[in-house]
N, C-alpha and C. Protein backbone atom coordinates (compact mmCIF):
# COMPACT_ATOMS: atom_id res chain seq x y z
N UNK A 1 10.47 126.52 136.80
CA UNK A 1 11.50 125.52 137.09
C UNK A 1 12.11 124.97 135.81
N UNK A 2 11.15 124.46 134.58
CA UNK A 2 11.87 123.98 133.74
C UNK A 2 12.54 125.38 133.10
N UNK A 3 12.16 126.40 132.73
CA UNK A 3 13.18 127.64 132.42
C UNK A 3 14.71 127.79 132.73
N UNK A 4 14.61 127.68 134.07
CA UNK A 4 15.79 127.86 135.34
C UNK A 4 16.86 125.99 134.74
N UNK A 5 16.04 125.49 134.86
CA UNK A 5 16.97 124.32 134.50
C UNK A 5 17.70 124.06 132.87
N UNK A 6 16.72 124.68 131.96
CA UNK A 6 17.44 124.83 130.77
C UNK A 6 18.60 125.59 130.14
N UNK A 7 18.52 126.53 131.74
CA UNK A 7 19.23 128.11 131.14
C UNK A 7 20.64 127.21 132.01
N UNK A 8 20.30 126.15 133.14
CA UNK A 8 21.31 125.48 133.69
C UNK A 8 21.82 124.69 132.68
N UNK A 9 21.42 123.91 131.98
CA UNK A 9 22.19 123.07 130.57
C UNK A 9 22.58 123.84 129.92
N UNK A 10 22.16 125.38 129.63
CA UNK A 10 22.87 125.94 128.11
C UNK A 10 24.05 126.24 128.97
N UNK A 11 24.29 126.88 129.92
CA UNK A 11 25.85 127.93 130.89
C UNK A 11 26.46 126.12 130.94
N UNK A 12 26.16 124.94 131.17
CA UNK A 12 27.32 123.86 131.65
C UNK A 12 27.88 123.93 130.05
N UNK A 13 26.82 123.75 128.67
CA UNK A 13 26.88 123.20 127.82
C UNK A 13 28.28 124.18 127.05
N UNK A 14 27.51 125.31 127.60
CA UNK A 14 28.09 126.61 127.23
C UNK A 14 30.22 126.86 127.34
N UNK A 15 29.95 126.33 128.95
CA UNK A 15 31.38 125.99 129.32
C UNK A 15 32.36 125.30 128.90
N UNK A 16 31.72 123.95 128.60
CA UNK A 16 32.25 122.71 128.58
C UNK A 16 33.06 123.01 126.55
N UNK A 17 31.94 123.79 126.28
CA UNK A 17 32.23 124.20 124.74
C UNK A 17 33.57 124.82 125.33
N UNK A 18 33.34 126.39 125.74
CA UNK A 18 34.30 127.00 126.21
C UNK A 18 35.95 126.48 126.74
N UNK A 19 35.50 125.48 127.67
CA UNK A 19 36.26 124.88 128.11
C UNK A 19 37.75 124.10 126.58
N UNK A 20 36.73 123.73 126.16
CA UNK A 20 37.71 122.69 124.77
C UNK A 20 38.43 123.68 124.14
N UNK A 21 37.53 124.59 123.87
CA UNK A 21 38.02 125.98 122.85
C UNK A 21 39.37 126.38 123.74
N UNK A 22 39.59 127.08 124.87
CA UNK A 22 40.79 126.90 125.88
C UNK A 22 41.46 126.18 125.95
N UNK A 23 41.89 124.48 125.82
CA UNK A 23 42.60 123.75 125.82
C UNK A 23 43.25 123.81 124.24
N UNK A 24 42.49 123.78 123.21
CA UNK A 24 42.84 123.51 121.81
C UNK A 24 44.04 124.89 121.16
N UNK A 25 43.20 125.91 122.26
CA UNK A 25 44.09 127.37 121.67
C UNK A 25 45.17 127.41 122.89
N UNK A 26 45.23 126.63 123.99
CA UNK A 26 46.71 126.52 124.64
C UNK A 26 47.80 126.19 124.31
N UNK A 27 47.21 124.67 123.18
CA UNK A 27 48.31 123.67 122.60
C UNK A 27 48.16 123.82 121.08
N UNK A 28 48.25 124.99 120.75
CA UNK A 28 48.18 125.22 119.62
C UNK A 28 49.39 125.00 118.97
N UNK A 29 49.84 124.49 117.67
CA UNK A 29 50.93 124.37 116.94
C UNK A 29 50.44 124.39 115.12
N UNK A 30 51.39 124.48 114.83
CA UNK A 30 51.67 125.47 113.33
C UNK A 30 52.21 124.42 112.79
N UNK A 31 52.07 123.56 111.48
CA UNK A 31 53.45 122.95 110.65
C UNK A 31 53.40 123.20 109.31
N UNK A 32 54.57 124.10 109.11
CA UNK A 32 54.95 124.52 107.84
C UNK A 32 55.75 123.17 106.87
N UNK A 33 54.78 123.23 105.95
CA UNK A 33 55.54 122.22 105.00
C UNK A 33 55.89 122.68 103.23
N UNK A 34 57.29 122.51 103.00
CA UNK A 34 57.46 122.61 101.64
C UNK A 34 57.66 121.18 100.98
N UNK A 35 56.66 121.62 100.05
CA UNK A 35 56.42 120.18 98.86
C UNK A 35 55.92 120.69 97.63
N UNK A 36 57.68 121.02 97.19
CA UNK A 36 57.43 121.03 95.52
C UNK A 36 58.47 120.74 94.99
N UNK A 37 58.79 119.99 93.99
CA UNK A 37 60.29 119.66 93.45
C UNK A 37 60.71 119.02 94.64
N UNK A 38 61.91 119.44 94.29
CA UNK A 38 63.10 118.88 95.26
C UNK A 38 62.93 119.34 96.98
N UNK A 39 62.13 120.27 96.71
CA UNK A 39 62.09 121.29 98.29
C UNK A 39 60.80 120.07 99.27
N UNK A 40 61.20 119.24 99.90
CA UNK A 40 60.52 118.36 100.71
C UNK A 40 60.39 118.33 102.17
N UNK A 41 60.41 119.08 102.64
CA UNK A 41 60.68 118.76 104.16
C UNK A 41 59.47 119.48 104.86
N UNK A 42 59.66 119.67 106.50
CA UNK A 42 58.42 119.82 107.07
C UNK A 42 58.90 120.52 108.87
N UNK A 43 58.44 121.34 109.27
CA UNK A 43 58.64 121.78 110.81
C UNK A 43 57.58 121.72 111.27
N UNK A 44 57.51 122.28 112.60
CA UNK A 44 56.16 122.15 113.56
C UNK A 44 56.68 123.89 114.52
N UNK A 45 56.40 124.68 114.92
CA UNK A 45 56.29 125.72 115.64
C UNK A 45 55.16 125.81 116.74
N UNK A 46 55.27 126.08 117.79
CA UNK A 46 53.83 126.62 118.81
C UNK A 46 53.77 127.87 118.97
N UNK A 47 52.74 127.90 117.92
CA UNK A 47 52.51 129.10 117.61
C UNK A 47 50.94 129.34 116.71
N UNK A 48 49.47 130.25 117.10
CA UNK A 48 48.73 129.76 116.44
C UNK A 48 49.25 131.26 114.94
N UNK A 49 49.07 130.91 113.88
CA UNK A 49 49.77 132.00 112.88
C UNK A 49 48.28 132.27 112.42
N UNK A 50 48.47 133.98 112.54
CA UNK A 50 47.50 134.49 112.26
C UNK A 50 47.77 135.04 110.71
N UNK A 51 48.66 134.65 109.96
CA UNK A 51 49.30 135.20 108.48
C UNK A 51 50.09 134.22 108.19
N UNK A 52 50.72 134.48 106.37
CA UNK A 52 51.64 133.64 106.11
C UNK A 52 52.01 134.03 104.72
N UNK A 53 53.15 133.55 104.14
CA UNK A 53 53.68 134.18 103.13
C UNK A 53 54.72 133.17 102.64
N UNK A 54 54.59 132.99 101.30
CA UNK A 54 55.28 132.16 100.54
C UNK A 54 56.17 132.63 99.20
N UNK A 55 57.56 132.71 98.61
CA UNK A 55 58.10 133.31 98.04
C UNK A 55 59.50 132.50 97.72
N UNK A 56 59.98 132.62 96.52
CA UNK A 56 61.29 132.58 96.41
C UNK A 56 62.10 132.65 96.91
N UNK A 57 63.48 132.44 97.75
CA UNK A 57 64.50 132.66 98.25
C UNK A 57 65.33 132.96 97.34
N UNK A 58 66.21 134.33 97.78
CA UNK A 58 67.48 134.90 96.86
C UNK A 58 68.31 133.92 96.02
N UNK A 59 68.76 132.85 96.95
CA UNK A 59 69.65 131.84 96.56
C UNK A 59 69.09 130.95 95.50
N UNK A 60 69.99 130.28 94.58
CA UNK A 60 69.72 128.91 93.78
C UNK A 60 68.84 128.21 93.93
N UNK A 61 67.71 128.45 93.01
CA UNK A 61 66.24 126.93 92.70
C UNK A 61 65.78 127.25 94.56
N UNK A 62 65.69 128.55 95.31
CA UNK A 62 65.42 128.57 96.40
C UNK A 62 64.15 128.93 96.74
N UNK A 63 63.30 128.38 97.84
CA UNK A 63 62.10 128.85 98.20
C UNK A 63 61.41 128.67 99.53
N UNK A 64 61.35 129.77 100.27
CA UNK A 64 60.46 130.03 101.36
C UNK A 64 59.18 130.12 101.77
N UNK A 65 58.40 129.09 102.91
CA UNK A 65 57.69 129.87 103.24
C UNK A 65 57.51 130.12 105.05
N UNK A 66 56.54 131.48 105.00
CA UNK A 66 56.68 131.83 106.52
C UNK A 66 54.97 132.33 107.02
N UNK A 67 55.38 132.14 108.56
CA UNK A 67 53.98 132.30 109.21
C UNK A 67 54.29 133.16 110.08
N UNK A 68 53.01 133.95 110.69
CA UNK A 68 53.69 134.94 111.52
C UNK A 68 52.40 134.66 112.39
N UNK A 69 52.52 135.62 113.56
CA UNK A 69 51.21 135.98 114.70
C UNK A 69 51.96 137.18 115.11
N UNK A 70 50.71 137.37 116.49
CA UNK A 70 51.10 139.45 116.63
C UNK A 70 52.28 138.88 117.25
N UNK A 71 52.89 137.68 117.88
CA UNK A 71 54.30 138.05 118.68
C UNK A 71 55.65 136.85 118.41
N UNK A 72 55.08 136.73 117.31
CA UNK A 72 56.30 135.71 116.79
C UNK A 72 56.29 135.92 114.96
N UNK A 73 57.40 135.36 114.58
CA UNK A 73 57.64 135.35 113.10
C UNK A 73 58.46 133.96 113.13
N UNK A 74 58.11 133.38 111.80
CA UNK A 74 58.66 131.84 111.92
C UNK A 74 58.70 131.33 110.18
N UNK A 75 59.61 130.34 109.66
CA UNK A 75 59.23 130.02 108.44
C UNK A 75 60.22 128.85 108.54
N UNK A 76 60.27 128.68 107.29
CA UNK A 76 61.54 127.31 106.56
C UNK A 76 61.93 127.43 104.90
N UNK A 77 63.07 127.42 104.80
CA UNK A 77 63.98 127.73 103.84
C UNK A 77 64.46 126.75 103.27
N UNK A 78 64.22 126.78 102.02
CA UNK A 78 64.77 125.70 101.51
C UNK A 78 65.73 126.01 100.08
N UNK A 79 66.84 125.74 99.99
CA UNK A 79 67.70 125.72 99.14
C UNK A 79 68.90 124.30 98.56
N UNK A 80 69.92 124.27 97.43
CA UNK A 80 70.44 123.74 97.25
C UNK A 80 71.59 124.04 97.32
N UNK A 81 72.03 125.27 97.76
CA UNK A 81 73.05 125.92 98.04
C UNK A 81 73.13 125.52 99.57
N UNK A 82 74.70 126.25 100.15
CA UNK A 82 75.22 126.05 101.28
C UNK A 82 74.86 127.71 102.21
N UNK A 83 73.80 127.11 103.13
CA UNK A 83 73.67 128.60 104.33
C UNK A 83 74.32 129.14 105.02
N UNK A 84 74.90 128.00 105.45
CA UNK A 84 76.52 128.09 105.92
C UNK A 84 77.44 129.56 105.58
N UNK A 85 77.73 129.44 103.80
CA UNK A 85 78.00 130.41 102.99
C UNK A 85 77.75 131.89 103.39
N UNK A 86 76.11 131.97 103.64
CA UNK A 86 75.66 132.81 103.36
C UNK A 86 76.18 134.10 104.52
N UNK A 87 76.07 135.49 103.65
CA UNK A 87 76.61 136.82 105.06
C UNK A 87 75.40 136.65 105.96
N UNK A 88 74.46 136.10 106.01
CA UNK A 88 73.61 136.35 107.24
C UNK A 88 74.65 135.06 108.07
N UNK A 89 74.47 134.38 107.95
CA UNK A 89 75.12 133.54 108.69
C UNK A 89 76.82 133.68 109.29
N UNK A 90 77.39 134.01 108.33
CA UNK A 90 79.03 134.23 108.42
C UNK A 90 78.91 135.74 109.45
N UNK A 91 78.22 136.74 109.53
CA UNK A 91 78.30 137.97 109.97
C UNK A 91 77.89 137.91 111.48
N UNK A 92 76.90 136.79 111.99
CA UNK A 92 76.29 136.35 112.93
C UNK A 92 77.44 136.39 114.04
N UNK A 93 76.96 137.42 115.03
CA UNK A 93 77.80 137.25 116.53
C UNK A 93 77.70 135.91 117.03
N UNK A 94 76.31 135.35 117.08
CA UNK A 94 76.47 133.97 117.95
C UNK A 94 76.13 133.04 117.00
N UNK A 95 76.98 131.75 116.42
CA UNK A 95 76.32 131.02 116.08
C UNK A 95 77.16 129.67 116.51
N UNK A 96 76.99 128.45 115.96
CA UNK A 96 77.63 127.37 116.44
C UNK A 96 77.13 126.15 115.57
N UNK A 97 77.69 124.97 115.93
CA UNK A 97 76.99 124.01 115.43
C UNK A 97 76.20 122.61 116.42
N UNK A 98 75.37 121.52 115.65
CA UNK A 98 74.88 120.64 116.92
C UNK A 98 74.27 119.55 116.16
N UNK A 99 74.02 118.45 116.91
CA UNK A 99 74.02 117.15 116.19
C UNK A 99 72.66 116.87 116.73
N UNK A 100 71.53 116.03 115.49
CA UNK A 100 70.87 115.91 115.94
C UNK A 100 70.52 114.57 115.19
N UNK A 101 69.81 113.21 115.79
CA UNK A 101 69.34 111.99 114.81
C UNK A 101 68.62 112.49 113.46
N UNK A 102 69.13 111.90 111.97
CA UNK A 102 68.31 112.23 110.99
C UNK A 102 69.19 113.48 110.32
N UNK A 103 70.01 114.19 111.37
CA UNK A 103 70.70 115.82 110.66
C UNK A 103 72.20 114.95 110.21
N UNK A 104 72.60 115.29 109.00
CA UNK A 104 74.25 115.11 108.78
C UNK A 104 74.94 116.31 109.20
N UNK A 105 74.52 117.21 109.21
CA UNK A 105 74.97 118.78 109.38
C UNK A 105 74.18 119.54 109.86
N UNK A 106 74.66 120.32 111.04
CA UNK A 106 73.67 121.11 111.73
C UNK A 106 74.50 122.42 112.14
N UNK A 107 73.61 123.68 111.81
CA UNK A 107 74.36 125.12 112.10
C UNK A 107 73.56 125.97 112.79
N UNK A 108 73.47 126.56 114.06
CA UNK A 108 72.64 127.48 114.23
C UNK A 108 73.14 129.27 114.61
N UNK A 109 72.25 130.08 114.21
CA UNK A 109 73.11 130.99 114.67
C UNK A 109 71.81 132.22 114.62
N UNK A 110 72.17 133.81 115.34
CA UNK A 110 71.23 134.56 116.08
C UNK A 110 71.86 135.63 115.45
N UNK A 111 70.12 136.55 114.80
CA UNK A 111 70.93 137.77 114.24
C UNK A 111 70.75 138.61 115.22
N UNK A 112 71.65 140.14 115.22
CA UNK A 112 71.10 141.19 116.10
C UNK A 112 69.43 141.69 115.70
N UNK A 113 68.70 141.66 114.80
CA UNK A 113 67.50 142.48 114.49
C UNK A 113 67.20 141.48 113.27
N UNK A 114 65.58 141.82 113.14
CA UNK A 114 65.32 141.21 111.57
C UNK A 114 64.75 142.71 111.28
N UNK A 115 65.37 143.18 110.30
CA UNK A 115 65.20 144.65 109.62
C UNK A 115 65.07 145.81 110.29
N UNK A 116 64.36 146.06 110.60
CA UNK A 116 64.32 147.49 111.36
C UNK A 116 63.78 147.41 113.01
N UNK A 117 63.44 146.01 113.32
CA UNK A 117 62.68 145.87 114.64
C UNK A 117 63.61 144.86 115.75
N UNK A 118 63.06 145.25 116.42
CA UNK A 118 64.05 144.34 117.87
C UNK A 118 63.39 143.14 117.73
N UNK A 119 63.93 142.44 116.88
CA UNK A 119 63.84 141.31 116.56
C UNK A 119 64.58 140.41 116.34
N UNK A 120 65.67 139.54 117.44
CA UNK A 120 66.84 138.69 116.83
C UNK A 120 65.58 137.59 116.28
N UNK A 121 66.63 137.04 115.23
CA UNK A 121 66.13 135.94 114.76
C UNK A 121 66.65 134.82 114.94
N UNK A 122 66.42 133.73 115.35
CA UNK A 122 67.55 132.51 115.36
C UNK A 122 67.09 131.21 114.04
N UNK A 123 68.53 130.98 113.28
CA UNK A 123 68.18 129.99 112.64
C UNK A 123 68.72 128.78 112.32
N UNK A 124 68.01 127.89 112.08
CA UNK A 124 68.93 126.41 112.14
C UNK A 124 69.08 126.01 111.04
N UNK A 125 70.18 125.67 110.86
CA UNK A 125 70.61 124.96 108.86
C UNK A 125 70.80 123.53 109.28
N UNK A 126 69.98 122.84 108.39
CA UNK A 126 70.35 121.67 108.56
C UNK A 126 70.28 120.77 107.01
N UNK A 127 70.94 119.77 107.03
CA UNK A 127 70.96 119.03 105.68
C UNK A 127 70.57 117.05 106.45
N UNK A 128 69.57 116.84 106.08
CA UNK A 128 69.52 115.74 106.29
C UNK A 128 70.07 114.80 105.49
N UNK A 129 70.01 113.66 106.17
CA UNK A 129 70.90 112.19 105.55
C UNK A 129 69.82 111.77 104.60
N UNK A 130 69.06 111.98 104.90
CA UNK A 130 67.94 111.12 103.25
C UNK A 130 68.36 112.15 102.03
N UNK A 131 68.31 113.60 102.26
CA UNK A 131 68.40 114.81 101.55
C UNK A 131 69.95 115.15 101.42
N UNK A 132 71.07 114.26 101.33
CA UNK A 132 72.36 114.86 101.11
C UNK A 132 72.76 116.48 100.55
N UNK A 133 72.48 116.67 99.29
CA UNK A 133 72.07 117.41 98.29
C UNK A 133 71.44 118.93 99.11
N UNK A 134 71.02 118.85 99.72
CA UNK A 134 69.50 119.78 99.92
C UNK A 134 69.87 120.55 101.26
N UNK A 135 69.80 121.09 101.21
CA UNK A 135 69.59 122.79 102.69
C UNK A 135 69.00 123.13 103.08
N UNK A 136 68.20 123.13 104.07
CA UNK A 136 67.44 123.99 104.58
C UNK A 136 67.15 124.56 106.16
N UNK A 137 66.34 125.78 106.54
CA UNK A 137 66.95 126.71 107.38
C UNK A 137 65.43 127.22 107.65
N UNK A 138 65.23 126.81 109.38
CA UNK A 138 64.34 126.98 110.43
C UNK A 138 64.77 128.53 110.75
N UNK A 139 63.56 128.97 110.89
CA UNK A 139 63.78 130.33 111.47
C UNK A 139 63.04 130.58 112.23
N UNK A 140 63.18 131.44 113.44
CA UNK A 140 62.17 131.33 114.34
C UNK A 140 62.67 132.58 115.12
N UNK A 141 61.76 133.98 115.37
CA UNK A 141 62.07 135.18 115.99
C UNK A 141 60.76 135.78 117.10
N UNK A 142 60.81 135.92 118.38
CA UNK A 142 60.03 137.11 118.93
C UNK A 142 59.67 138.02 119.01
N UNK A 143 58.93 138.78 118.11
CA UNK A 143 58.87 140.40 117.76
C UNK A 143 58.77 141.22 119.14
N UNK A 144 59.88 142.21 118.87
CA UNK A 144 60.18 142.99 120.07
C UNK A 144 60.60 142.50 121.31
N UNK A 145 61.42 141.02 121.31
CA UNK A 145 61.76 141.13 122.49
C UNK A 145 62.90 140.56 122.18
N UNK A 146 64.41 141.37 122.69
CA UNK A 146 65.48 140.87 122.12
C UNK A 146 65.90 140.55 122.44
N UNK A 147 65.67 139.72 124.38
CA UNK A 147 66.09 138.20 125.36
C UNK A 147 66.30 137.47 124.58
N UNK A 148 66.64 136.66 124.13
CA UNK A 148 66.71 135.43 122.88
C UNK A 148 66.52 134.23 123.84
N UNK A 149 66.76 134.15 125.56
CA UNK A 149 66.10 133.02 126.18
C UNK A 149 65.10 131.88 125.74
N UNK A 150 64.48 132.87 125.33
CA UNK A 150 62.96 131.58 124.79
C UNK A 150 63.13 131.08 123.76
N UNK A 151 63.50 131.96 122.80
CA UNK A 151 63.56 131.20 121.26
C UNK A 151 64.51 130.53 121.43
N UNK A 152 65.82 130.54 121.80
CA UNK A 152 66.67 129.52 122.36
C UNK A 152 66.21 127.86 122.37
N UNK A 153 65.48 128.54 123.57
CA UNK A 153 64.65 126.63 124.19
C UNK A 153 63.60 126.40 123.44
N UNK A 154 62.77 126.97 122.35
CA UNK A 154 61.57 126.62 121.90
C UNK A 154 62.54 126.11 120.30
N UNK A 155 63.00 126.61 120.21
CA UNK A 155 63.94 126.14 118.49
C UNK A 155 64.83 124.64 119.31
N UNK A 156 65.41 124.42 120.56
CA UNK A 156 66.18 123.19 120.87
C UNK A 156 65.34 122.57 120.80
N UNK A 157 63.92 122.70 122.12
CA UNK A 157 63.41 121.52 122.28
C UNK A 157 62.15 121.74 121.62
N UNK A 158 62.06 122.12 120.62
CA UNK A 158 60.56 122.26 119.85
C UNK A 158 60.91 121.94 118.34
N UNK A 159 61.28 123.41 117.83
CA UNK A 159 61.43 123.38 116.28
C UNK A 159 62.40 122.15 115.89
N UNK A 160 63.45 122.15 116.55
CA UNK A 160 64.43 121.43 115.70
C UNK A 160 63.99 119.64 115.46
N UNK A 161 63.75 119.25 116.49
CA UNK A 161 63.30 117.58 116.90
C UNK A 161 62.68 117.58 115.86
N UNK A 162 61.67 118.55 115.48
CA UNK A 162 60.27 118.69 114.74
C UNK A 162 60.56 118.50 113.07
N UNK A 163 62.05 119.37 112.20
CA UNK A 163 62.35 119.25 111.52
C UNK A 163 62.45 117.55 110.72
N UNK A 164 62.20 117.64 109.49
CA UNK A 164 62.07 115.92 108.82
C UNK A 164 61.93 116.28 107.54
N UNK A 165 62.64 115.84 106.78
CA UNK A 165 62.72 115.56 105.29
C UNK A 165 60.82 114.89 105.26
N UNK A 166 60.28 114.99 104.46
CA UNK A 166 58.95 114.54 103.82
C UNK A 166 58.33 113.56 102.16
N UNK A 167 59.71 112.73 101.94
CA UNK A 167 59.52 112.08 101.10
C UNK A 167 58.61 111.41 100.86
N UNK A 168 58.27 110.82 102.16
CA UNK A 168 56.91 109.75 102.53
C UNK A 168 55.88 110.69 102.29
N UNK A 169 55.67 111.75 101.83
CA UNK A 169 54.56 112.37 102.50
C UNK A 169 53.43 112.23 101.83
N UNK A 170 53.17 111.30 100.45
CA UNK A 170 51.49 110.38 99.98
C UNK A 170 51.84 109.89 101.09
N UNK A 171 52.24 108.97 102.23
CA UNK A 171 51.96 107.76 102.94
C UNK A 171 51.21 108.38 104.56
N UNK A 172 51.59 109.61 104.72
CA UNK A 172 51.09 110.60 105.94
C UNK A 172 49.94 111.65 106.22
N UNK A 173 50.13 111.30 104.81
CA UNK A 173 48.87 113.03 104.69
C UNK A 173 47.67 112.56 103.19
N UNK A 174 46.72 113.53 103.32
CA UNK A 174 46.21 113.42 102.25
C UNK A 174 46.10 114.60 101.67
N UNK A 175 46.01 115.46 100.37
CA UNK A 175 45.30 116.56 99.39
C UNK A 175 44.13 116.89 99.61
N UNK A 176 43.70 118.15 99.81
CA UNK A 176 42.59 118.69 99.37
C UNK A 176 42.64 120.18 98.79
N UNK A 177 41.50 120.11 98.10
CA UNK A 177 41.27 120.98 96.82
C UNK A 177 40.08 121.40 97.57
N UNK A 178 40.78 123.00 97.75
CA UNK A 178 39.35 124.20 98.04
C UNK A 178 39.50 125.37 97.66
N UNK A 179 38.33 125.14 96.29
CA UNK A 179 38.73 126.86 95.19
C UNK A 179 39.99 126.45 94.72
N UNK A 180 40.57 127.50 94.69
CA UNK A 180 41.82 127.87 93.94
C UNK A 180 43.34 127.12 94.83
N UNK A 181 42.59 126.39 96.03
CA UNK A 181 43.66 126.37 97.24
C UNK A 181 44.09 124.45 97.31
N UNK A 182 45.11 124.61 97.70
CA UNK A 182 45.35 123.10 97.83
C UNK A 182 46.72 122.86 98.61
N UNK A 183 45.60 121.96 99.45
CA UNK A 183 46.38 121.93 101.03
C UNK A 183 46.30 120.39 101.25
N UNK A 184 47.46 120.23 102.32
CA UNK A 184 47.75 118.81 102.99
C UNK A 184 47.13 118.74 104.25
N UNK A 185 46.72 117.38 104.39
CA UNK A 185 46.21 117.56 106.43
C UNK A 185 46.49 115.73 106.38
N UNK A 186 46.87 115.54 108.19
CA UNK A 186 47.08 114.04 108.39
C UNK A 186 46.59 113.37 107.78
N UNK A 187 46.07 112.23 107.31
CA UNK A 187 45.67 111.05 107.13
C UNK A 187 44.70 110.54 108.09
N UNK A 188 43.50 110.89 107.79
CA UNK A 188 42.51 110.02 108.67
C UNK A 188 41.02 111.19 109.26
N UNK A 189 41.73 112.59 108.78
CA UNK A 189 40.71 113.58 109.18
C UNK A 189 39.70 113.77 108.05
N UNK A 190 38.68 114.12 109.33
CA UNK A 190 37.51 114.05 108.36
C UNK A 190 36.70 115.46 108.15
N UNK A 191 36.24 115.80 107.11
CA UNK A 191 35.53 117.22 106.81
C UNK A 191 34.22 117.18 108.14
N UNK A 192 34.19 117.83 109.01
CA UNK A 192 32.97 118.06 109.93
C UNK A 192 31.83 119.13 109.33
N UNK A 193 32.33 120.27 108.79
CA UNK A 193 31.66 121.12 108.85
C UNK A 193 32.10 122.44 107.99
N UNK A 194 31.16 123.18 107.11
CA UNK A 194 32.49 124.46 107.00
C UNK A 194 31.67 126.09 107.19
N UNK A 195 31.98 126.40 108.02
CA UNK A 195 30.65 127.39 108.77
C UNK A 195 31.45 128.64 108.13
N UNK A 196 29.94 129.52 107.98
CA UNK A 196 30.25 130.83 107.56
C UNK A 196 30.10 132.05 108.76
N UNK A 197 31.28 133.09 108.66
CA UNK A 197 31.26 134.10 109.65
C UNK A 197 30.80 135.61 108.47
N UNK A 198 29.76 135.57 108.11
CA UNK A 198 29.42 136.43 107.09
C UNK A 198 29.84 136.23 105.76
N UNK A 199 29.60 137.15 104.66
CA UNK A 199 29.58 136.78 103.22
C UNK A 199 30.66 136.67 102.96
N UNK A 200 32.02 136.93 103.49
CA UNK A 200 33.56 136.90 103.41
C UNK A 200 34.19 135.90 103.76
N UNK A 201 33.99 135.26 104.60
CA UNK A 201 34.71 134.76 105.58
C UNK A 201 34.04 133.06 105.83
N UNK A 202 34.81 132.26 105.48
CA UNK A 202 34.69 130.51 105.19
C UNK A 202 35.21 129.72 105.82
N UNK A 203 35.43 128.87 106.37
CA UNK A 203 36.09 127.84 106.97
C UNK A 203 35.86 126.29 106.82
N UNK A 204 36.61 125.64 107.16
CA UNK A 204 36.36 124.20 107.45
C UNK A 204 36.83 123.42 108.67
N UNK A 205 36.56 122.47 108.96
CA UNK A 205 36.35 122.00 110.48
C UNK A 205 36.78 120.61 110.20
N UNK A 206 37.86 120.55 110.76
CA UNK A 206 38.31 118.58 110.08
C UNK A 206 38.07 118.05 111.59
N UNK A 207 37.78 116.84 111.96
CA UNK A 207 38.36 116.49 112.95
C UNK A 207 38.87 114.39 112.62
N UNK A 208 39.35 114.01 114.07
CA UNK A 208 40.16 113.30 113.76
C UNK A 208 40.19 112.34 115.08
N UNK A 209 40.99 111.40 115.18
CA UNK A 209 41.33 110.90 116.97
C UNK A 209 42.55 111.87 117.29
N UNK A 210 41.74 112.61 118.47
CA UNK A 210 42.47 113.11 119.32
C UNK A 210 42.88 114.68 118.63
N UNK A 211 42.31 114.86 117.55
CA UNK A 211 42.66 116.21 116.45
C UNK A 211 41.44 117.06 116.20
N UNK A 212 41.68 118.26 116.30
CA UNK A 212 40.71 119.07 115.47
C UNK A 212 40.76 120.24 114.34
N UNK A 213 41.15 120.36 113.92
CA UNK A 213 41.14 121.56 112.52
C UNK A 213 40.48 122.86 112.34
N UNK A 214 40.91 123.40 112.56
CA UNK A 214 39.77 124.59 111.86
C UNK A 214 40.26 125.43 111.01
């Protein structure tokens, strides 16, 4: 009997774990932030990114970075130049413009492919009112599926709201230093744990009210 009842606490205990792990990877979201120089700002994507990549942009004092997973590609662009300008943008079958609180200027527009794959991309230029000066350009694509329906509504009512200049950002977040790496997280999270998945492979575990990290 006590056997049978323990093996009953580990399967609830078991679930209930299970259970959180399911909710946390439903509402999963991504926020890409550039903070260096002049390049300040910040998005949010739903999307959990299994990669990511950071680099120069072609254009003037310009710099990107981007996150990907197996069925999305996503980043933020930041320049001092006009995107507007640019032949990706000017060449664009669909694009337009749209007003949003916080945007002085807003441009969006949809390529046919990103390089060789059925991949439109859609992207938003925007110049905020704190950031007169400054450019920058949400991107957000579905690998292999070239409906543009979704990315549509996930860039209106997701990415774009999400977009914000990050001047404040000592007053929101705090630094941490791991190895060679140095990263931002909210204000208020705390180191839980940092478990190993073999001799390679490291992590850390923040959690928070109402937040968890991994």
């Amino acid at each position: 009997m006590q056997e049978n009842k323990r093996s009953i606490e580990d399967a609830e205990r078991w679930k209930k774990e299970h259970d959180k792990s399911m909710d946390i990877s439903a509402h999963e979201s991504t926020v890409i932030l550039l903070h260096e120089g002049e390049h300040r700002a910040k998005m949010t994507v739903p999307i959990g990114v299994t990669g990511s990549f950071y680099k120069e942009y072609h254009k003037k004092d310009g710099i990107s970075s981007f996150a990907v997973e197996s069925s999305a590609i996503t980043g933020l662009v930041s320049s001092s130049e006009s995107f507007v300008d640019d032949t990706v943008y000017t060449s664009a079958k669909q694009k337009g413009a749209f007003n949003y609180p916080g945007i002085t200027k807003g441009n969006w527009s949809i390529t046919d492919k990103y390089f060789d794959e059925n991949t439109p991309l859609m992207m938003a230029a925007v110049t905020f009112d704190k950031q007169p000066n400054h450019n920058y350009v949400a991107v957000l694509g579905n690998k292999n599926h070239p409906i543009t329906n979704k990315v549509e509504r996930t860039m209106a009512n997701f990415v774009i709201p999400s977009l914000q200049p990050i001047d404040n950002l000592d007053h929101i977040s705090d630094a941490f230093t791991w190895g060679n790496v140095t990263y931002r997280l909210p204000k208020g999270l705390q180191l839980k744990s940092e478990p190993k998945d073999g001799p390679n492979t490291e992590g850390r575990v923040y959690v928070g009210p109402s937040m968890i990290l991994v």
